[in-house]
Protein backbone atom coordinates (compact mmCIF):
# COMPACT_ATOMS: atom_id res chain seq x y z
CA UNK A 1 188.13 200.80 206.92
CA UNK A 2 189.20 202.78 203.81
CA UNK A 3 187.41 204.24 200.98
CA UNK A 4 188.01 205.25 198.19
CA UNK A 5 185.52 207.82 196.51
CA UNK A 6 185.20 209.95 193.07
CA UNK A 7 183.01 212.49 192.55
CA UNK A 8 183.06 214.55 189.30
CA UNK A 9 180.82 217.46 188.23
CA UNK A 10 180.07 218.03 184.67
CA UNK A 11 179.05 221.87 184.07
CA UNK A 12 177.15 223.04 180.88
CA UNK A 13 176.29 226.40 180.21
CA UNK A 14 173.82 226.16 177.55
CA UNK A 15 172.52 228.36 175.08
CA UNK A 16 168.00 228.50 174.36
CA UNK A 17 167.86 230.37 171.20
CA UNK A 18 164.07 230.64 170.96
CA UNK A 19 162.84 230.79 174.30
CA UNK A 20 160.70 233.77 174.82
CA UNK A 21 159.55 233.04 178.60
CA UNK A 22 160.55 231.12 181.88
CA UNK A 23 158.19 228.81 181.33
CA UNK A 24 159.07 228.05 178.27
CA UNK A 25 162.40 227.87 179.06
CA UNK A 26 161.57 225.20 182.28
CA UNK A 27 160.11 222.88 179.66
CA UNK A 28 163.38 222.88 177.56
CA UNK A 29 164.95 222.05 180.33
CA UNK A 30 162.78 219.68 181.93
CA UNK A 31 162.97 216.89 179.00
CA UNK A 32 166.93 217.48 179.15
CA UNK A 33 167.12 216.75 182.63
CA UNK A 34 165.04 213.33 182.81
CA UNK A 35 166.83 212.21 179.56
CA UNK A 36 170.48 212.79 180.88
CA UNK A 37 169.56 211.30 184.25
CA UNK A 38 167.64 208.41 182.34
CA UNK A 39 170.80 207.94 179.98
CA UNK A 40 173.91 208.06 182.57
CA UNK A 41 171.97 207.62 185.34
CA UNK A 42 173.41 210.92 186.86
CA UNK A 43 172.40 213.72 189.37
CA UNK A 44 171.63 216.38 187.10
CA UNK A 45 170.20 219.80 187.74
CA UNK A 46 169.63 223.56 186.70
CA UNK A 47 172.36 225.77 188.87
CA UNK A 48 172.74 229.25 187.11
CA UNK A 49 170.80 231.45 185.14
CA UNK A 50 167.32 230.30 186.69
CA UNK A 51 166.27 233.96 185.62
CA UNK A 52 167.62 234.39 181.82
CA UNK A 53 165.29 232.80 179.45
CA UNK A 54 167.92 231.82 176.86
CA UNK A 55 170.59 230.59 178.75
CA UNK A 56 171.03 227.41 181.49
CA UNK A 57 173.60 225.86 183.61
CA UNK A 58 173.59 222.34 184.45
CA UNK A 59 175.48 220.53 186.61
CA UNK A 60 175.65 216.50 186.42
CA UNK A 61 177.21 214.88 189.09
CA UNK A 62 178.52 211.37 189.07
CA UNK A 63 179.56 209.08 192.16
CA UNK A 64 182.10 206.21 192.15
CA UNK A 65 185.07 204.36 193.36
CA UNK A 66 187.53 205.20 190.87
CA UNK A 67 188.25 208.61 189.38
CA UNK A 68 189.35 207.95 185.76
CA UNK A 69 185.71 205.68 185.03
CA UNK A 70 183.95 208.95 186.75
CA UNK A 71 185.71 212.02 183.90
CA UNK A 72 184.88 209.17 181.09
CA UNK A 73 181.61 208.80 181.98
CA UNK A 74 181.18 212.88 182.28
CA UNK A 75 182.90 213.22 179.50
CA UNK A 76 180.27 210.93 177.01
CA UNK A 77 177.88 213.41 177.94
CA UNK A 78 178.42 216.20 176.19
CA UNK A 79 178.29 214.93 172.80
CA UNK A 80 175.56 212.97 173.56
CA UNK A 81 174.06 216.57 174.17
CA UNK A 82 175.16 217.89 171.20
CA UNK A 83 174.32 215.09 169.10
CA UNK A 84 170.33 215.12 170.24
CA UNK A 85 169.87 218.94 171.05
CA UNK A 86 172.74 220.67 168.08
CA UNK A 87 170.45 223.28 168.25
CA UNK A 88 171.58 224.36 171.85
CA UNK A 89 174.84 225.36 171.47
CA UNK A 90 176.72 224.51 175.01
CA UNK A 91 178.96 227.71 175.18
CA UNK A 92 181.31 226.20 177.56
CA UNK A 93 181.53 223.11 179.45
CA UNK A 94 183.99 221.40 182.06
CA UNK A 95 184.30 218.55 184.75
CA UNK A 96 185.95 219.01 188.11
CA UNK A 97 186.45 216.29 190.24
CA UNK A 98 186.64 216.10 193.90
């Protein structure tokens, strides 16, 4: 039996202007999470940067059977992002799909 499977990976490296402490910053970033997963029902965590206050990495990962649907749905979320957080500048972002 044959499969065919998509994965993509949607990386964000985010800018916190603002943020004075970690726990600040895990607050930030605990709304963002649950929204994006709530929105495009995607696997989406912190991966870099766990240390800086003003800066995060997310990753969003997204699972299906055909690899054009899975960049078009990573690719809606990042102005989705910008459009309800502009003031967290993403200072670089890409997908890479497996």
């Amino acid at each position: 039996m044959s499969h065919s499977l998509s994965i993509g990976i949607l990386i964000l490296h985010v800018f916190l202007p603002g943020c004075t402490s970690l726990k600040e910053k895990r607050g930030r970033i605990k709304s963002i999470l649950a929204r994006l997963h709530r929105e495009f029902n995607v696997s989406v965590s912190e991966v870099d940067h766990q240390d800086r206050w003003q800066e995060a990495v997310l990753a969003c990962a997204w699972v299906s059977n055909d690899a054009t649907q899975t960049r078009r749905s990573l690719e809606k979320v990042v102005p989705f992002f910008e459009t309800l957080w502009p003031d967290l500048p993403i200072l670089e972002h890409h997908i890479e799909l497996v």
